[in-house]
Protein backbone atom coordinates (compact mmCIF):
# COMPACT_ATOMS: atom_id res chain seq x y z
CA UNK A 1 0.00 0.00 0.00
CA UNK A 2 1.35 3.29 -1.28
CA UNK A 3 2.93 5.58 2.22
CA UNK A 4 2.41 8.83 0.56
CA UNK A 5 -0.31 10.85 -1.49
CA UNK A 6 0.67 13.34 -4.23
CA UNK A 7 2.17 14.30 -7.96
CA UNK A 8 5.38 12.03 -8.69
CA UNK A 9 5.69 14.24 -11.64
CA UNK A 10 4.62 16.07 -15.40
CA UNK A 11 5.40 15.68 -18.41
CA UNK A 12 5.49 17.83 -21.40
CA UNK A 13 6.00 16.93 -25.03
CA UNK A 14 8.31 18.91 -27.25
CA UNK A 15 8.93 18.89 -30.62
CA UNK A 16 12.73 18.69 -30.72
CA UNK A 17 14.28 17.23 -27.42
CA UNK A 18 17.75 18.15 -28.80
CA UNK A 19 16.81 22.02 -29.72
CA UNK A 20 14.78 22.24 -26.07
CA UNK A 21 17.48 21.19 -24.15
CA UNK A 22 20.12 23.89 -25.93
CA UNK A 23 17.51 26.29 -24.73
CA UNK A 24 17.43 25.44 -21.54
CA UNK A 25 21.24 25.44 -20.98
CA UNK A 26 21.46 28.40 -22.93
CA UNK A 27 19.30 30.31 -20.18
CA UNK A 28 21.09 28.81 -17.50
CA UNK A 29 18.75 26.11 -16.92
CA UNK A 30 20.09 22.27 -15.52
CA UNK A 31 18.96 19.25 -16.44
CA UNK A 32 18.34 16.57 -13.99
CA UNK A 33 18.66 13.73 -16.25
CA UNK A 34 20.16 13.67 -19.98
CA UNK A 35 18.16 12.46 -23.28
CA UNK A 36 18.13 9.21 -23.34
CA UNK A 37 15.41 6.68 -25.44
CA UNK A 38 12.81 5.84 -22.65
CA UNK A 39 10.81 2.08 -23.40
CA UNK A 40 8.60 3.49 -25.30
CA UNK A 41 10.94 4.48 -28.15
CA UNK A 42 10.56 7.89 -26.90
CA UNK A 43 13.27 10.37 -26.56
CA UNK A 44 13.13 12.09 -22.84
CA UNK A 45 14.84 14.46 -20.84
CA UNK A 46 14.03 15.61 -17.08
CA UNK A 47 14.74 18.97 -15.25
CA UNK A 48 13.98 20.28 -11.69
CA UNK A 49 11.67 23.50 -11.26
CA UNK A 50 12.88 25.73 -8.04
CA UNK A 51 9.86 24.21 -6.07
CA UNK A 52 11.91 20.55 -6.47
CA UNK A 53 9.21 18.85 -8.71
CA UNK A 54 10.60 17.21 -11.23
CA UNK A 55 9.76 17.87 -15.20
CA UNK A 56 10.22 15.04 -17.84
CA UNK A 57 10.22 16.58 -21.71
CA UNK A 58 9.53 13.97 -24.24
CA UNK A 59 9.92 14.03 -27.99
CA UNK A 60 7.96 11.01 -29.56
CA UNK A 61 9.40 9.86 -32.76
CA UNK A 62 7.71 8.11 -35.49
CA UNK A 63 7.84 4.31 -34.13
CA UNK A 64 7.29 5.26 -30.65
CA UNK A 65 4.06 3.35 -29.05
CA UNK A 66 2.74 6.87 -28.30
CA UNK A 67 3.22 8.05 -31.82
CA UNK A 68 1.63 4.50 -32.75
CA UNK A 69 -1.19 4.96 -30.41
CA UNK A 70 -2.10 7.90 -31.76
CA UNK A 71 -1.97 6.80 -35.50
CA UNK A 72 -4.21 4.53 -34.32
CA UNK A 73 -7.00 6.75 -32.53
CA UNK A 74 -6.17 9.10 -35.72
CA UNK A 75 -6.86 6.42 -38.27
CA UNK A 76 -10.29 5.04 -35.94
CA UNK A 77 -12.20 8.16 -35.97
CA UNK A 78 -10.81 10.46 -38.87
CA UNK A 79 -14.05 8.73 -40.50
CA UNK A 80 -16.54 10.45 -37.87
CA UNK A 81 -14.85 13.55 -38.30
CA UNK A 82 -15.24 13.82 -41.92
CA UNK A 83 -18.65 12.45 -42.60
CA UNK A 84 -22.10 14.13 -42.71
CA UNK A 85 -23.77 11.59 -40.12
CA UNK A 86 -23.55 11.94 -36.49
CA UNK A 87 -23.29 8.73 -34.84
């Protein structure tokens, strides 16, 4: 049974993880962790806000399941977006 009650973390998706992270540094900004390729074929990047919490930044590429997932979703109702008949 979980001890404690509250936000582990957020997460925020970017469209270049490489580009956002020159940004960051560039202001003066630290990363907690470094890019790396998470599981999900994702690449992701964390940083620490002044309050402690920790951010994650995530760039999904093309054969990542969450780029998958949403080709999926995309692909399931494109057809009830286009069409004159309200299901």
């Amino acid at each position: 049974m979980p001890t404690a009650v509250g936000m582990n973390h957020q997460c925020y998706e970017v469209d270049n993880a490489y580009e956002t992270v020159r940004q960051i540094k560039e202001r003066g900004g630290k990363l907690d962790k470094e890019i790396t390729t998470g599981r999900s074929g994702c690449l992701q990047f964390w940083i620490l806000v002044p309050d402690n919490n920790r951010i994650e930044m995530m760039q999904h590429l093309p054969d990542s399941l969450q780029a998958k997932a949403l080709k999926a979703v995309q692909a399931k109702y494109n057809n009830l977006i286009h069409t004159d008949k309200f299901i």
